[in-house]
C-alpha atoms as a PDB file:
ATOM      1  CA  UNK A   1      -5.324  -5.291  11.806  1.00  0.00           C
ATOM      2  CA  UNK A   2      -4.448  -2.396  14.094  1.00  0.00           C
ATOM      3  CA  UNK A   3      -3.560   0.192  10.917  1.00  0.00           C
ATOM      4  CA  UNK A   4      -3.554   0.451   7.711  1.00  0.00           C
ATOM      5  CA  UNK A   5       0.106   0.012   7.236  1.00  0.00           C
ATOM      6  CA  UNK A   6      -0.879  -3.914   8.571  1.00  0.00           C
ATOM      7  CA  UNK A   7      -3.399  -3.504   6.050  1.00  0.00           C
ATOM      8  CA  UNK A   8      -1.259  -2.574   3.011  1.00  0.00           C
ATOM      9  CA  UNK A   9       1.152  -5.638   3.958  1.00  0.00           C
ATOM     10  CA  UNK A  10      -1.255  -7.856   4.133  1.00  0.00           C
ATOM     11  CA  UNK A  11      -2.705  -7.135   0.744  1.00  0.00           C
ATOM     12  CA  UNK A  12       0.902  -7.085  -0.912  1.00  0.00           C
ATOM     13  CA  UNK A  13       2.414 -10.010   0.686  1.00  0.00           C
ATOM     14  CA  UNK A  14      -0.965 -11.740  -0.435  1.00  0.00           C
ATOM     15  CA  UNK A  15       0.136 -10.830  -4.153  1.00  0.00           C
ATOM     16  CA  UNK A  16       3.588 -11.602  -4.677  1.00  0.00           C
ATOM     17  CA  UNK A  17       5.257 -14.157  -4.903  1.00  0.00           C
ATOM     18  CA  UNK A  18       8.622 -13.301  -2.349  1.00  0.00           C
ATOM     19  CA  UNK A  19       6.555 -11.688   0.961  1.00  0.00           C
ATOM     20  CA  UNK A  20       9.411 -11.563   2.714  1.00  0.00           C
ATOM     21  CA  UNK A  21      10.728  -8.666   0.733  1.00  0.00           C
ATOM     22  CA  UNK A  22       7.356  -6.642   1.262  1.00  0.00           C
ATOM     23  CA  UNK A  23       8.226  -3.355   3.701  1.00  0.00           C
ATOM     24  CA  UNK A  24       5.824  -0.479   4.232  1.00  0.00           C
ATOM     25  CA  UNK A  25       6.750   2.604   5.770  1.00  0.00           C
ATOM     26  CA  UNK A  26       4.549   5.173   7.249  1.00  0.00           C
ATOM     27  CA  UNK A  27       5.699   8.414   7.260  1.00  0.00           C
ATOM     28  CA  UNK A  28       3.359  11.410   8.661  1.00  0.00           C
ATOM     29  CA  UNK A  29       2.426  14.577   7.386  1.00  0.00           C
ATOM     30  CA  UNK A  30       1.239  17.718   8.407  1.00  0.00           C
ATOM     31  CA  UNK A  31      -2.109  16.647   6.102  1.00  0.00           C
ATOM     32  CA  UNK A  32      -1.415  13.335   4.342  1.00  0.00           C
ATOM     33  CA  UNK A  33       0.060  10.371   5.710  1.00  0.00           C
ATOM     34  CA  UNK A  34       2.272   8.582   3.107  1.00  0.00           C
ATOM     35  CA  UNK A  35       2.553   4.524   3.079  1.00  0.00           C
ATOM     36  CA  UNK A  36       5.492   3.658   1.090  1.00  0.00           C
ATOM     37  CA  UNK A  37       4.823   0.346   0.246  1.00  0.00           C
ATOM     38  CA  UNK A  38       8.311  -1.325  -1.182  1.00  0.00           C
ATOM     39  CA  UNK A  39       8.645  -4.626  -2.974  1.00  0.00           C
ATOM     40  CA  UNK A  40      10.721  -7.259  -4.696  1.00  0.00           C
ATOM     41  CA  UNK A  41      11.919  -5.826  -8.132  1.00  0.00           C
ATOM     42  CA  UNK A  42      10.483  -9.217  -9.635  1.00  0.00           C
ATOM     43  CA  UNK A  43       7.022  -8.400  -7.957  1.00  0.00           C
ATOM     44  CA  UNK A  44       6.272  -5.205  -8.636  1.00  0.00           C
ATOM     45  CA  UNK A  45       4.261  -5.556 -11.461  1.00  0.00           C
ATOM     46  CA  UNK A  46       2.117  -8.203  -9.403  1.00  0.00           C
ATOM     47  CA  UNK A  47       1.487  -5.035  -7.059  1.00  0.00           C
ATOM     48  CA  UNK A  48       0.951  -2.610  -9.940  1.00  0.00           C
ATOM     49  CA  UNK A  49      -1.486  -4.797 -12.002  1.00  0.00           C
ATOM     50  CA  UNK A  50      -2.658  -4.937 -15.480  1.00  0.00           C
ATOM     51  CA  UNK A  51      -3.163  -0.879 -16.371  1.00  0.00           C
ATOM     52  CA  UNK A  52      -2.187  -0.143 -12.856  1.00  0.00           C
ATOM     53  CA  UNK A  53      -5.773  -1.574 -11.743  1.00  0.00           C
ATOM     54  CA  UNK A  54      -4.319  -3.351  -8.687  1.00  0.00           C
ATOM     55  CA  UNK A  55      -2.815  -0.543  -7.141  1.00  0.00           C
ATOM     56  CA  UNK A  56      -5.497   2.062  -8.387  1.00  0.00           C
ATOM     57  CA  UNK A  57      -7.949  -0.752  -6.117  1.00  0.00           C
ATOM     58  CA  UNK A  58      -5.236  -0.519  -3.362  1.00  0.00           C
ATOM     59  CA  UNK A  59      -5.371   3.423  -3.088  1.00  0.00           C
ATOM     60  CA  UNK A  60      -9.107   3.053  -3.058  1.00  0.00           C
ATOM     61  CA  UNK A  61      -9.073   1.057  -0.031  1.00  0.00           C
ATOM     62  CA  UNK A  62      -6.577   3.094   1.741  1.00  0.00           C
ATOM     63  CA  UNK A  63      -8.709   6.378   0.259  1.00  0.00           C
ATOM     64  CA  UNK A  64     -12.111   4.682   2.224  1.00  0.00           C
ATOM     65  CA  UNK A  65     -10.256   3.416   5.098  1.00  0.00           C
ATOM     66  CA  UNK A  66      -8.684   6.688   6.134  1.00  0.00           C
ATOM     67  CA  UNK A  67     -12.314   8.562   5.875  1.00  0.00           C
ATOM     68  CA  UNK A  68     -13.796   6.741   8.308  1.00  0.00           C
ATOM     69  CA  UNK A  69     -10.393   7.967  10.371  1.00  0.00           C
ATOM     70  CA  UNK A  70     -10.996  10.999   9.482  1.00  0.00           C
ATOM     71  CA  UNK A  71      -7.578  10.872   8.134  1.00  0.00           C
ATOM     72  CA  UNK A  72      -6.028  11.399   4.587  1.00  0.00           C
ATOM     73  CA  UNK A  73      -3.733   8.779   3.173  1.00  0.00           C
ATOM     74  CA  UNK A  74      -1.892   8.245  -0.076  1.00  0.00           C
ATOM     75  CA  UNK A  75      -0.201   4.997  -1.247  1.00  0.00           C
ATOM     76  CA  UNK A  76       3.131   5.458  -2.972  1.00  0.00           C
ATOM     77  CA  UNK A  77       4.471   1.994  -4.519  1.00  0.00           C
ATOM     78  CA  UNK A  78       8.580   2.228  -4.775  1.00  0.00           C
ATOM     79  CA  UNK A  79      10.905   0.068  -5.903  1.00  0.00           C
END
């Protein structure tokens, strides 16, 4: 995996059930780069989880990934 864009993919096509309809856009900020990760309507509690657990895990990743870029990153699940 060559970002963490791949890296967000990866981990929601590996959790729903239509991967197909997984997209994640990453748009650049002066500070924080955002990943917009966008699903199937039908899979977005899959991506969410129980209590928002799976996504708070997600953002953790992201969070520990982008310090040892030395960049900031923050996961934003749409629908």
């Amino acid at each position: 995996m060559d970002s963490l864009k791949d890296l967000v993919e990866f981990m929601a096509k590996s959790l729903v059930d239509k991967p197909d309809n997984v997209e994640v856009d990453e748009i650049p900020g002066q500070q924080t780069t955002l990943l917009a990760l966008k699903v199937d309507k039908e899979d977005l509690g899959k991506v969410i989880g129980k209590q928002g657990k799976t996504a708070a895990a997600m953002r953790t990743i992201i969070r520990a990934a982008g310090t040892k870029l030395n960049k900031r990153y923050h996961l934003d699940i749409v629908e």
